[in-house]
N, C-alpha and C. Protein backbone atom coordinates (compact mmCIF):
# COMPACT_ATOMS: atom_id res chain seq x y z
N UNK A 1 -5.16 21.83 -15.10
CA UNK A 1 -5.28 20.39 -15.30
C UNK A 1 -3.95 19.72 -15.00
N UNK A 2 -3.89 18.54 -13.95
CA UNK A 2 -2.85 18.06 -14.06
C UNK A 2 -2.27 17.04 -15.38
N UNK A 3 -0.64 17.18 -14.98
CA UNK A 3 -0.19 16.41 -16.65
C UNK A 3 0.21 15.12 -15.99
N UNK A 4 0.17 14.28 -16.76
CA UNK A 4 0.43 12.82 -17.27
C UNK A 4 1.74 12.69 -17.23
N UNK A 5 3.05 12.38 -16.28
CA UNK A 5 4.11 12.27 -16.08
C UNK A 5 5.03 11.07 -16.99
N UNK A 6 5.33 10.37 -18.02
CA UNK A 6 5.47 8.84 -18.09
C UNK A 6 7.15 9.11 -17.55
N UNK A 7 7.19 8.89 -16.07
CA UNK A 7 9.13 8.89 -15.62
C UNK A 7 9.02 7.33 -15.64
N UNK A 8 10.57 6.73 -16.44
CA UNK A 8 10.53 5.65 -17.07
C UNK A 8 11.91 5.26 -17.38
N UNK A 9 12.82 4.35 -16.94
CA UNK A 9 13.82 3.71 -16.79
C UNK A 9 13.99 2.85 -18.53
N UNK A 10 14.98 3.59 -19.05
CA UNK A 10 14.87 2.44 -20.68
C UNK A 10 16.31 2.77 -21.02
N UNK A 11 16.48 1.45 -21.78
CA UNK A 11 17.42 1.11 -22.51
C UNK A 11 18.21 2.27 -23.26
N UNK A 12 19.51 2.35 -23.83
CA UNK A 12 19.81 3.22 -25.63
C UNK A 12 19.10 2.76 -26.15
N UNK A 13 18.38 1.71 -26.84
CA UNK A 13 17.18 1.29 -27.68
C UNK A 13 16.48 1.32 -27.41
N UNK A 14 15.83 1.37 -26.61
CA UNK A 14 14.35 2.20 -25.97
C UNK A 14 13.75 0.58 -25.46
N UNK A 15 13.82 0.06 -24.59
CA UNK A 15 13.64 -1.00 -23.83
C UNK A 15 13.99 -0.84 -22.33
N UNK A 16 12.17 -1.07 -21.70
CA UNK A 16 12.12 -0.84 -20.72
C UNK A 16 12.36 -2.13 -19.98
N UNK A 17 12.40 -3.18 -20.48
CA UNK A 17 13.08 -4.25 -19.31
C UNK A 17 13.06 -5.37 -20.82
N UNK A 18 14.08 -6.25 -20.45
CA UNK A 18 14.52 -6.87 -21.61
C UNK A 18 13.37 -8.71 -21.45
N UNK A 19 13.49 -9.28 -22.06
CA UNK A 19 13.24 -10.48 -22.10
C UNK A 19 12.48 -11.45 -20.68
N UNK A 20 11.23 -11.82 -20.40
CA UNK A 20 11.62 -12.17 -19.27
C UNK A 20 11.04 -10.84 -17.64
N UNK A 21 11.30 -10.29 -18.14
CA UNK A 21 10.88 -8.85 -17.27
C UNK A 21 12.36 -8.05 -17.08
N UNK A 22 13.56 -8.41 -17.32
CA UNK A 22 14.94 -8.66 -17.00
C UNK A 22 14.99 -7.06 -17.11
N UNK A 23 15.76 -6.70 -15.29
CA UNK A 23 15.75 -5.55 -15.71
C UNK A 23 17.38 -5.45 -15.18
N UNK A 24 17.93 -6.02 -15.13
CA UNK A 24 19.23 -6.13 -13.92
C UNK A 24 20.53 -5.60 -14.59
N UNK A 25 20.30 -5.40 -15.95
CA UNK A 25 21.01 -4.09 -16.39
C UNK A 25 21.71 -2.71 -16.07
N UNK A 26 19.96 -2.22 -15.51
CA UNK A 26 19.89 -0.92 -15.79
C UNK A 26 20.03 -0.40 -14.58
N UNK A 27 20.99 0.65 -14.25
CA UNK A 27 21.33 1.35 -12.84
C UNK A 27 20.72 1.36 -11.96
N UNK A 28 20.92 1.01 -10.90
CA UNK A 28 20.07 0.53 -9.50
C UNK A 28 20.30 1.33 -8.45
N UNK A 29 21.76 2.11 -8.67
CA UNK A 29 21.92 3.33 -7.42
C UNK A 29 22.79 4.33 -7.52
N UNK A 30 23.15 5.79 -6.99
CA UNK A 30 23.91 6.34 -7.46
C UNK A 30 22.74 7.45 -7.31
N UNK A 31 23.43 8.84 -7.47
CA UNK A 31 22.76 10.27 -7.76
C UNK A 31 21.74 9.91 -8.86
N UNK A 32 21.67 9.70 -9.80
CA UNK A 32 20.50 9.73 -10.52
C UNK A 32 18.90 9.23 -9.74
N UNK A 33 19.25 7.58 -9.41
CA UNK A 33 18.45 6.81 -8.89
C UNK A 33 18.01 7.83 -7.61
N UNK A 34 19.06 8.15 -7.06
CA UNK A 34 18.73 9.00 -5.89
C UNK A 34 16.88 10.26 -6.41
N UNK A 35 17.52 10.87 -7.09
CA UNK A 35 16.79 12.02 -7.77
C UNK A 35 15.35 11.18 -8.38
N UNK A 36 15.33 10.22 -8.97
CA UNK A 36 14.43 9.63 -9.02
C UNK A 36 13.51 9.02 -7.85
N UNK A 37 14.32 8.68 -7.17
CA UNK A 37 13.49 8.77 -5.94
C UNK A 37 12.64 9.76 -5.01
N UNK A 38 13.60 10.80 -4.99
CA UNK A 38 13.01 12.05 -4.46
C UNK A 38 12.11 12.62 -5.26
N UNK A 39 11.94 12.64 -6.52
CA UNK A 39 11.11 13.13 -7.78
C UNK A 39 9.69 12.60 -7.15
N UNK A 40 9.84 11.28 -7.02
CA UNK A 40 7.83 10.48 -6.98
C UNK A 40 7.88 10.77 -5.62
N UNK A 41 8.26 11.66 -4.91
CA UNK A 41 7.54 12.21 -3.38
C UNK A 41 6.75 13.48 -4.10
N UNK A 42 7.06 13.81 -4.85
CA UNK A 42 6.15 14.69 -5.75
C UNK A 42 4.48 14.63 -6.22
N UNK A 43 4.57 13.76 -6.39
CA UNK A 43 3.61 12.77 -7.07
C UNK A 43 2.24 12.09 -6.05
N UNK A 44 1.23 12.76 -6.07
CA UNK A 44 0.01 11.99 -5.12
C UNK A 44 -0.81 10.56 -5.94
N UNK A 45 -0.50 10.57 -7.21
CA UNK A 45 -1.44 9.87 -7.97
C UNK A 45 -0.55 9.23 -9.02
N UNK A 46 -0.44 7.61 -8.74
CA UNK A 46 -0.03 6.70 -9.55
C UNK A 46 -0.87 6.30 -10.94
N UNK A 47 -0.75 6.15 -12.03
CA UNK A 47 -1.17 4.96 -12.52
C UNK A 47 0.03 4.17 -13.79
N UNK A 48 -1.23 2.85 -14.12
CA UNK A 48 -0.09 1.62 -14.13
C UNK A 48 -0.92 0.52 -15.15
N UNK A 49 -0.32 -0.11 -16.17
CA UNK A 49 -1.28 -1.40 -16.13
C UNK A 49 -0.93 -2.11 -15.53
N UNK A 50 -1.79 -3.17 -15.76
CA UNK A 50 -1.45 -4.75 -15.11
C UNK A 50 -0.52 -5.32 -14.56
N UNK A 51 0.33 -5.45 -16.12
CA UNK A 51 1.67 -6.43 -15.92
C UNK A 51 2.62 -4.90 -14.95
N UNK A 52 2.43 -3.79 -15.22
CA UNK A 52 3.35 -3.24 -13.96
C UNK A 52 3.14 -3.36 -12.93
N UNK A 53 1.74 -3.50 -12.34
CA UNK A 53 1.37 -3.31 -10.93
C UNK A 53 2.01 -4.97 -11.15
N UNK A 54 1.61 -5.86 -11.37
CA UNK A 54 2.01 -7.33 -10.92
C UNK A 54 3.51 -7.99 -10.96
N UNK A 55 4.67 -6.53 -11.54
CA UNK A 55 5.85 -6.73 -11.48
C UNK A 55 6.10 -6.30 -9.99
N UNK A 56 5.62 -6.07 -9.80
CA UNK A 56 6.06 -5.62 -8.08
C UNK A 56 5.98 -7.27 -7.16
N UNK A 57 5.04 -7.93 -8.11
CA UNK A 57 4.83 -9.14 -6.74
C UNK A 57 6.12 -9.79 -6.69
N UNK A 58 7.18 -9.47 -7.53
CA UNK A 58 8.73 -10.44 -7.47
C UNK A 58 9.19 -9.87 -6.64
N UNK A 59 8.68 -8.62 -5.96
CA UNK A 59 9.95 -7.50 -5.31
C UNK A 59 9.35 -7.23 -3.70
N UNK A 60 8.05 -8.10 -3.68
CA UNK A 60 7.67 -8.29 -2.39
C UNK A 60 6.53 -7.33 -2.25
N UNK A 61 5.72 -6.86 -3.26
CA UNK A 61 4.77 -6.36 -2.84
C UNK A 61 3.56 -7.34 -3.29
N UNK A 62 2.62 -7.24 -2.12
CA UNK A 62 1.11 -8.02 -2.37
C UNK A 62 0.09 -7.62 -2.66
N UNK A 63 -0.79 -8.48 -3.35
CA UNK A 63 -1.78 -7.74 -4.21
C UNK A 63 -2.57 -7.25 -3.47
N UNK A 64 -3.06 -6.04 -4.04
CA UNK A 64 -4.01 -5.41 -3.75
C UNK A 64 -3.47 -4.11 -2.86
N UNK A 65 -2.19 -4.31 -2.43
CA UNK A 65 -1.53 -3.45 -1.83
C UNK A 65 -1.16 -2.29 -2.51
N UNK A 66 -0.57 -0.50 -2.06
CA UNK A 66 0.22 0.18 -2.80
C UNK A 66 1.38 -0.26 -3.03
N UNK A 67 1.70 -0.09 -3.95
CA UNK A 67 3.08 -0.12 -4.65
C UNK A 67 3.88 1.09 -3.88
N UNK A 68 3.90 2.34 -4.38
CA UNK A 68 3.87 3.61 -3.64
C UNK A 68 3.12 4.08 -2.78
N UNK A 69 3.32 4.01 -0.84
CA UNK A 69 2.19 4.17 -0.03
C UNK A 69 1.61 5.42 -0.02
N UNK A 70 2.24 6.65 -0.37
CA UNK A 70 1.96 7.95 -0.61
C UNK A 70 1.12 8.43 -1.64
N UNK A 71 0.81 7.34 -2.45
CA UNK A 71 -0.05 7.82 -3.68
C UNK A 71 -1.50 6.90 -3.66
N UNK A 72 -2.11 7.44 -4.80
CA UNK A 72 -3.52 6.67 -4.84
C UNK A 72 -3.09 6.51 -6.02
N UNK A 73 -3.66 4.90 -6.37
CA UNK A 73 -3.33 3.81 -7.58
C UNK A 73 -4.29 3.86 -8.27
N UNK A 74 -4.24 3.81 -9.41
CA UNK A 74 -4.87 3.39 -10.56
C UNK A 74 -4.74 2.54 -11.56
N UNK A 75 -4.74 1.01 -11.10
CA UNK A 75 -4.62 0.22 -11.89
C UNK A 75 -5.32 0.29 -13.15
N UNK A 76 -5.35 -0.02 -14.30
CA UNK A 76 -5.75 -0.21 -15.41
C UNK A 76 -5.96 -1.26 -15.93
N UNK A 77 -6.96 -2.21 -16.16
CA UNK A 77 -7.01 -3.63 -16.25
C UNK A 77 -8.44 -4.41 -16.68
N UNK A 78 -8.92 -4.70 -17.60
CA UNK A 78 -10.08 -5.22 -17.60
C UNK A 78 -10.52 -6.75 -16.98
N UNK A 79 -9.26 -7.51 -16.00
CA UNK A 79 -9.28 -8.57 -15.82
C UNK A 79 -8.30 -8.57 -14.28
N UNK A 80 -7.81 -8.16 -13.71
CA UNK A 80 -7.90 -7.59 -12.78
C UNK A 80 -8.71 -7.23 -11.41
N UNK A 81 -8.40 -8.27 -10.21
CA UNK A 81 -9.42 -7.86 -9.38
C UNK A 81 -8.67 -8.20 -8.16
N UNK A 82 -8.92 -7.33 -6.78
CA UNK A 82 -8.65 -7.91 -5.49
C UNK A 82 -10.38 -8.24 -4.75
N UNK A 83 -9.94 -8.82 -3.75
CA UNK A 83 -10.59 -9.44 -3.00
C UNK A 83 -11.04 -8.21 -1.97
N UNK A 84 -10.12 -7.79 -1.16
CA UNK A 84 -10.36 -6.51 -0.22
C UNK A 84 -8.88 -5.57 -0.29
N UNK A 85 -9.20 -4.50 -1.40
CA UNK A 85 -7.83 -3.60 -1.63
C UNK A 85 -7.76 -2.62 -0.73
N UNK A 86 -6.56 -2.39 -0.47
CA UNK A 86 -6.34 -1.01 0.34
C UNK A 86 -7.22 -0.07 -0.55
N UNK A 87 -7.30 0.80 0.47
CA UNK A 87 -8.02 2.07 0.27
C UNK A 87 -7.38 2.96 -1.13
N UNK A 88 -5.85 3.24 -1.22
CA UNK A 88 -5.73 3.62 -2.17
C UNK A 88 -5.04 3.28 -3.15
N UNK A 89 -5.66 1.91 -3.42
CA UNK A 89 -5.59 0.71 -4.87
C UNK A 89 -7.06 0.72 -5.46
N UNK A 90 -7.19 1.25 -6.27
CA UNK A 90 -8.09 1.14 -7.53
C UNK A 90 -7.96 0.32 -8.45
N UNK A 91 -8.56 -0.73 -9.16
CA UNK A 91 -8.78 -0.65 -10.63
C UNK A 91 -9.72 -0.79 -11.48
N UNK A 92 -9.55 0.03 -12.61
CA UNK A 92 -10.10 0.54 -13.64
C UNK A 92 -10.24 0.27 -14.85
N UNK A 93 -11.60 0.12 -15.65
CA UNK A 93 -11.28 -0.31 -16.94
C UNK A 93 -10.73 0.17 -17.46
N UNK A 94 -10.09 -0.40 -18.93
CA UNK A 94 -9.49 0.39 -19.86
C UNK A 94 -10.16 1.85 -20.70
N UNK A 95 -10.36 2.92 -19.86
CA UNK A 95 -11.12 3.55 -20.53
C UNK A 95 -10.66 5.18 -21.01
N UNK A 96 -10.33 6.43 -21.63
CA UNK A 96 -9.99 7.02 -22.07
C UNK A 96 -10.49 8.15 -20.84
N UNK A 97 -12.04 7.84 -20.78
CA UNK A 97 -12.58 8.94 -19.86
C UNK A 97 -12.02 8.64 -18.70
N UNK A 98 -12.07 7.51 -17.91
CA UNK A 98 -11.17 7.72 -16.61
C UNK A 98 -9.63 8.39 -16.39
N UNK A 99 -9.31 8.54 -17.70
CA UNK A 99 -7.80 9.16 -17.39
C UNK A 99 -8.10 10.55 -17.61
N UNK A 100 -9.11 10.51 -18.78
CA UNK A 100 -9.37 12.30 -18.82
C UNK A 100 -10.17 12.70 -16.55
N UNK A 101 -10.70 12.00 -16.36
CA UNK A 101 -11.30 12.51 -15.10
C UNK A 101 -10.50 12.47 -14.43
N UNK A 102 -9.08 11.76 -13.73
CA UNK A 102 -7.88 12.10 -12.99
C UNK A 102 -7.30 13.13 -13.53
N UNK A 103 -7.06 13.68 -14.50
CA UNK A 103 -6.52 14.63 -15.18
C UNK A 103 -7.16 15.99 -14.57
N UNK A 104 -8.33 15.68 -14.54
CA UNK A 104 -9.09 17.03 -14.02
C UNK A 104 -9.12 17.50 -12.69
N UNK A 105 -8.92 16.08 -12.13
CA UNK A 105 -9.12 16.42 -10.39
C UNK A 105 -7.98 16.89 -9.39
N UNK A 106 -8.47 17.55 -8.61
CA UNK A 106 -7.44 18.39 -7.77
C UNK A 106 -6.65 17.89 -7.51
N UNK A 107 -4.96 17.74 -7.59
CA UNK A 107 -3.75 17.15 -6.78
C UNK A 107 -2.67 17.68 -7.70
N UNK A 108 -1.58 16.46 -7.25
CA UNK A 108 -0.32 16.95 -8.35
C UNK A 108 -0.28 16.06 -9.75
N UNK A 109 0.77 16.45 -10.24
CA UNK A 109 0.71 15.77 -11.43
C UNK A 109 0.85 14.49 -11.06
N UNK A 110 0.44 13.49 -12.31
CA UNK A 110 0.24 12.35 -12.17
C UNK A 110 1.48 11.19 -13.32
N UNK A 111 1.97 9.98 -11.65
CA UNK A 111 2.91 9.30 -12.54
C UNK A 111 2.76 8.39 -12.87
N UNK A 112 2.75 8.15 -14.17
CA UNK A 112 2.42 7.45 -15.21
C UNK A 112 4.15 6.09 -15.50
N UNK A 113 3.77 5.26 -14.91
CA UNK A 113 4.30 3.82 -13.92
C UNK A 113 4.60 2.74 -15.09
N UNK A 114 4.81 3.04 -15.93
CA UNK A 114 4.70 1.99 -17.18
C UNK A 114 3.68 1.68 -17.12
N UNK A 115 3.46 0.62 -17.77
CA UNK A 115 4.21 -0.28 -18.82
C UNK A 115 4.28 0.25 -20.13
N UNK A 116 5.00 -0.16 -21.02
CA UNK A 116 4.93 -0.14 -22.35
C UNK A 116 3.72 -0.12 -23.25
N UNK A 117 3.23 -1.01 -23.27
CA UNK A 117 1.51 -0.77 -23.81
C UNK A 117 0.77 -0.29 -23.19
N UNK A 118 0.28 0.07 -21.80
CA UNK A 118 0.01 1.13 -21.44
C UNK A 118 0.55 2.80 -21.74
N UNK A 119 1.25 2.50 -21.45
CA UNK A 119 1.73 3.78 -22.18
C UNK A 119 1.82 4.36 -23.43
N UNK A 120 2.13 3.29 -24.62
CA UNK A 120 1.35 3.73 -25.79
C UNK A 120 0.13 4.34 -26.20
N UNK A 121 -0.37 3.21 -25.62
CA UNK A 121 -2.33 3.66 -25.29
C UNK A 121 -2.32 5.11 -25.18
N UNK A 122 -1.96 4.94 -24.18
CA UNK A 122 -1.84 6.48 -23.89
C UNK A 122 -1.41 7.83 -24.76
N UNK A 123 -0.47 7.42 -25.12
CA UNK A 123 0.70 8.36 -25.86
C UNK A 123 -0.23 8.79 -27.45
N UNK A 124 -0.61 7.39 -28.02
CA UNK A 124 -1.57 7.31 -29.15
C UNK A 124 -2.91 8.18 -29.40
N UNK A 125 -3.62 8.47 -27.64
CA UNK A 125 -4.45 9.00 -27.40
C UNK A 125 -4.19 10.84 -26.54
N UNK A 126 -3.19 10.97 -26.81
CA UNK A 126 -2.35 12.21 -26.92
C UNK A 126 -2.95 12.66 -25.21
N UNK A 127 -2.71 11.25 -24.47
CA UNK A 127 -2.46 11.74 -22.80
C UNK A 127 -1.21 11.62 -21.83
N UNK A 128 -0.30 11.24 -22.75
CA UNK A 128 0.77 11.34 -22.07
C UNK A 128 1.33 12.86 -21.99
N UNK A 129 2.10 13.89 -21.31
CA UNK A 129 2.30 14.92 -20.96
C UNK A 129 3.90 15.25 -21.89
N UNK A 130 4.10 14.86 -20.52
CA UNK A 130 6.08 15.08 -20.21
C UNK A 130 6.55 13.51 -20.17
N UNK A 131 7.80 13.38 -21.03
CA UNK A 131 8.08 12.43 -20.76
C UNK A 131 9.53 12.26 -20.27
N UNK A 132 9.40 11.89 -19.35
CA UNK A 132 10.99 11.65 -18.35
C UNK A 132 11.71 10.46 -18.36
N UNK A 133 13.02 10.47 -19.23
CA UNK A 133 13.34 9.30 -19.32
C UNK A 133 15.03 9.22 -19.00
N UNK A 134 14.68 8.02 -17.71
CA UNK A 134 15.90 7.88 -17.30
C UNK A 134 17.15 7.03 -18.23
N UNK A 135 17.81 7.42 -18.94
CA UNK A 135 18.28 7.50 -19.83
C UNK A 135 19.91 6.26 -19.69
N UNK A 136 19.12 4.51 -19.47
CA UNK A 136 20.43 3.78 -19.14
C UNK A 136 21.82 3.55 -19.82
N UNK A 137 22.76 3.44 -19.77
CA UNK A 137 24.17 3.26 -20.88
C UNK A 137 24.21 2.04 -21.55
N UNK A 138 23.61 1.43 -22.07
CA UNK A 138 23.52 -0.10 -22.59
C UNK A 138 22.43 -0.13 -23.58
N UNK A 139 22.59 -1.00 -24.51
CA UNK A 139 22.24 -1.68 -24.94
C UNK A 139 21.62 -3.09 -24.88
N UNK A 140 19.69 -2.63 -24.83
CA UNK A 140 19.22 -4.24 -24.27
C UNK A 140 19.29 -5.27 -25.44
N UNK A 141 18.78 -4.84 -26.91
CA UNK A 141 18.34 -5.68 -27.85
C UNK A 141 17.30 -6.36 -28.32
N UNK A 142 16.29 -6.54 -26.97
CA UNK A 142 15.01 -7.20 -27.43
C UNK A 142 14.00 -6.73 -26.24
N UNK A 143 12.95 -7.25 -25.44
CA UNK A 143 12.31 -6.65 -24.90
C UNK A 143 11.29 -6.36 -24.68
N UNK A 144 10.91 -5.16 -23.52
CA UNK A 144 9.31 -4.40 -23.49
C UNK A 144 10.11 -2.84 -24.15
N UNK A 145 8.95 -2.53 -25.11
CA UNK A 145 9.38 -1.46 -26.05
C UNK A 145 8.71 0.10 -25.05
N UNK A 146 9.42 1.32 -24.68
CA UNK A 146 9.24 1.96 -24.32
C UNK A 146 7.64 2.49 -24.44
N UNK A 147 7.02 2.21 -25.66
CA UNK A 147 6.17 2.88 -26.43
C UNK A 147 4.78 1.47 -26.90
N UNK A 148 5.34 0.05 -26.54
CA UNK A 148 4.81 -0.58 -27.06
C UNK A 148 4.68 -0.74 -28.49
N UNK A 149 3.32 -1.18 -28.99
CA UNK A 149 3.35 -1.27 -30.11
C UNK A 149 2.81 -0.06 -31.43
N UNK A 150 2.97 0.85 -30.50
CA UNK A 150 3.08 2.33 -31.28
C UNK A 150 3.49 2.59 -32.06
N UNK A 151 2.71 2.96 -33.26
CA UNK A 151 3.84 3.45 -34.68
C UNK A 151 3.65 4.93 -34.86
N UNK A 152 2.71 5.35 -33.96
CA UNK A 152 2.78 7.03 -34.56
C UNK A 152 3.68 7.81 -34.03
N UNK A 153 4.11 8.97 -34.98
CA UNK A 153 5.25 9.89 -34.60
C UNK A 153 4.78 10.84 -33.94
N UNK A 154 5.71 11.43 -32.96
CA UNK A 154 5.13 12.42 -32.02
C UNK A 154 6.45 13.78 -32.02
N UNK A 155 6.11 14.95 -31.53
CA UNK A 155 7.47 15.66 -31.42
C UNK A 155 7.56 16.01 -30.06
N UNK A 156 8.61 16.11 -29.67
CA UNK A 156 9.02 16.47 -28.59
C UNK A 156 10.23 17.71 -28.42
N UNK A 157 9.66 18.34 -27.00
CA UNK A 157 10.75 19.45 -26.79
C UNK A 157 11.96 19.07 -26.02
N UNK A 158 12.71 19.24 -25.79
CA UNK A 158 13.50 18.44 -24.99
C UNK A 158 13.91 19.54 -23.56
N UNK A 159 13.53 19.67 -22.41
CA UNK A 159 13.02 20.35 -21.50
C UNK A 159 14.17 20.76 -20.27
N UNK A 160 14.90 19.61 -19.92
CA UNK A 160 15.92 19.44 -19.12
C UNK A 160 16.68 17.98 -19.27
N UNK A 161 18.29 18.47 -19.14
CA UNK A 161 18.97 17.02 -19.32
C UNK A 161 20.06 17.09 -18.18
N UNK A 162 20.31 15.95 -17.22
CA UNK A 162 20.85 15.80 -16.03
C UNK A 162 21.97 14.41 -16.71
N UNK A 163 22.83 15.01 -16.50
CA UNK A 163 24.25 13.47 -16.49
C UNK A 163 24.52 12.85 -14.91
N UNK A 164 24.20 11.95 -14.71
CA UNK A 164 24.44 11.42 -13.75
C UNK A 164 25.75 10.23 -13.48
N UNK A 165 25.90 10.21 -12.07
CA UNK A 165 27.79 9.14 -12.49
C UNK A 165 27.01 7.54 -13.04
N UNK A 166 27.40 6.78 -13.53
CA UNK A 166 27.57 5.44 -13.64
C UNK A 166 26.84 5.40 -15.36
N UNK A 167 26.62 7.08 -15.76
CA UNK A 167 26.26 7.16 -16.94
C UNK A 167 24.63 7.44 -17.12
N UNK A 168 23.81 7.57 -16.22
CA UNK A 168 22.79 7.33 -16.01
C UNK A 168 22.35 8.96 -16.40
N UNK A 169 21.47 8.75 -17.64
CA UNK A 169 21.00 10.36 -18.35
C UNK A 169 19.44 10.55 -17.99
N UNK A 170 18.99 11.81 -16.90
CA UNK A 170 17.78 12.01 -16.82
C UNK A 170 17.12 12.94 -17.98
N UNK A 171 16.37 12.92 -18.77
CA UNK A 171 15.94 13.77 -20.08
C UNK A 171 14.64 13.65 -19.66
N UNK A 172 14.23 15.29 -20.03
CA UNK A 172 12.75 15.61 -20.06
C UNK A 172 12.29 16.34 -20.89
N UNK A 173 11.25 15.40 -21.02
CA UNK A 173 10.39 16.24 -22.94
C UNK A 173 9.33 16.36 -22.53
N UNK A 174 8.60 17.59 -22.92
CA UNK A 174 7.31 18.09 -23.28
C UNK A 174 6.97 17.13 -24.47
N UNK A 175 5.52 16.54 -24.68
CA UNK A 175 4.94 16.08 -26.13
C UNK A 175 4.08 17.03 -26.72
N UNK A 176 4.91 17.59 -27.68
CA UNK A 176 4.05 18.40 -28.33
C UNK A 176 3.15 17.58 -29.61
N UNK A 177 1.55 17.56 -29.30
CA UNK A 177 0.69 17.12 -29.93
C UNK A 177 -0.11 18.03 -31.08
């Protein structure tokens, strides 16, 4: 079965983009970013909610389009719709069984694209996998919360840790459920 990837850019306080969507903080290039990049050539199968797929429209991507052209999308969205989407832009209700059925189907593991409440969802419903977190040097203060509005505790293994220059920490955890 493939696993549920959440690789994810956050704060020391666990804030994945501050106020605003504000992400202009958090390291933008350098060996880490590099490795992160090369990492999602890994990856055949995106998914995402809403407000992530629609953070892309500031950065020049159009709807209905991939975000990542190498992967097949899975938007998540009960309100949500294109007109005529590329072939591999999906979206999907909010539903538990559609993530269990990507999970099952043949490819590689699957990356799990934010957002924050998506990803809770997830995490809550014990489908998040591994969690990879690119680990920024700052302090945001307020924000989108890594986890959303999640209060349950989870444990984690801590799997591999990469120091990168400009401070930029890659950490990877198993969720042990």
């Amino acid at each position: 079965m493939r696993k549920i990837v959440y690789y994810i850019a956050s704060s020391i306080d666990g804030f994945i983009a501050g106020p605003g969507d504000n992400i202009r903080e958090f390291v933008q290039s350098g060996d880490g970013v590099e490795r992160y990049m090369s990492d999602l050539q890994t990856f055949d199968t995106v998914i995402m909610g809403r407000r992530t797929y629609e953070f892309g429209y500031q950065y020049g991507l159009q709807p209905g389009q991939p975000a990542y052209p190498h992967m097949n999308h899975y938007i998540f969205s009960n309100s949500l719709s294109f007109k005529d989407p590329h072939e591999r832009v999906n979206v999907c209700s909010l539903e538990l069984e559609t993530v269990r059925r990507l999970k099952e189907k043949k490819g590689s593991d699957i990356y799990l694209c934010g957002g924050g409440v998506f990803a809770g969802w997830l995490l809550d419903n014990q489908m998040v996998d591994l969690l990879r977190i690119k680990l920024n040097p700052f302090i945001q203060g307020d924000g989108i919360s890594l986890f959303g509005t999640s209060k349950k505790t989870h444990q984690l293994q801590l799997t591999d840790s990469q120091l990168y220059e400009n401070g930029l920490h890659i950490l990877s955890y198993d969720v042990l459920y």
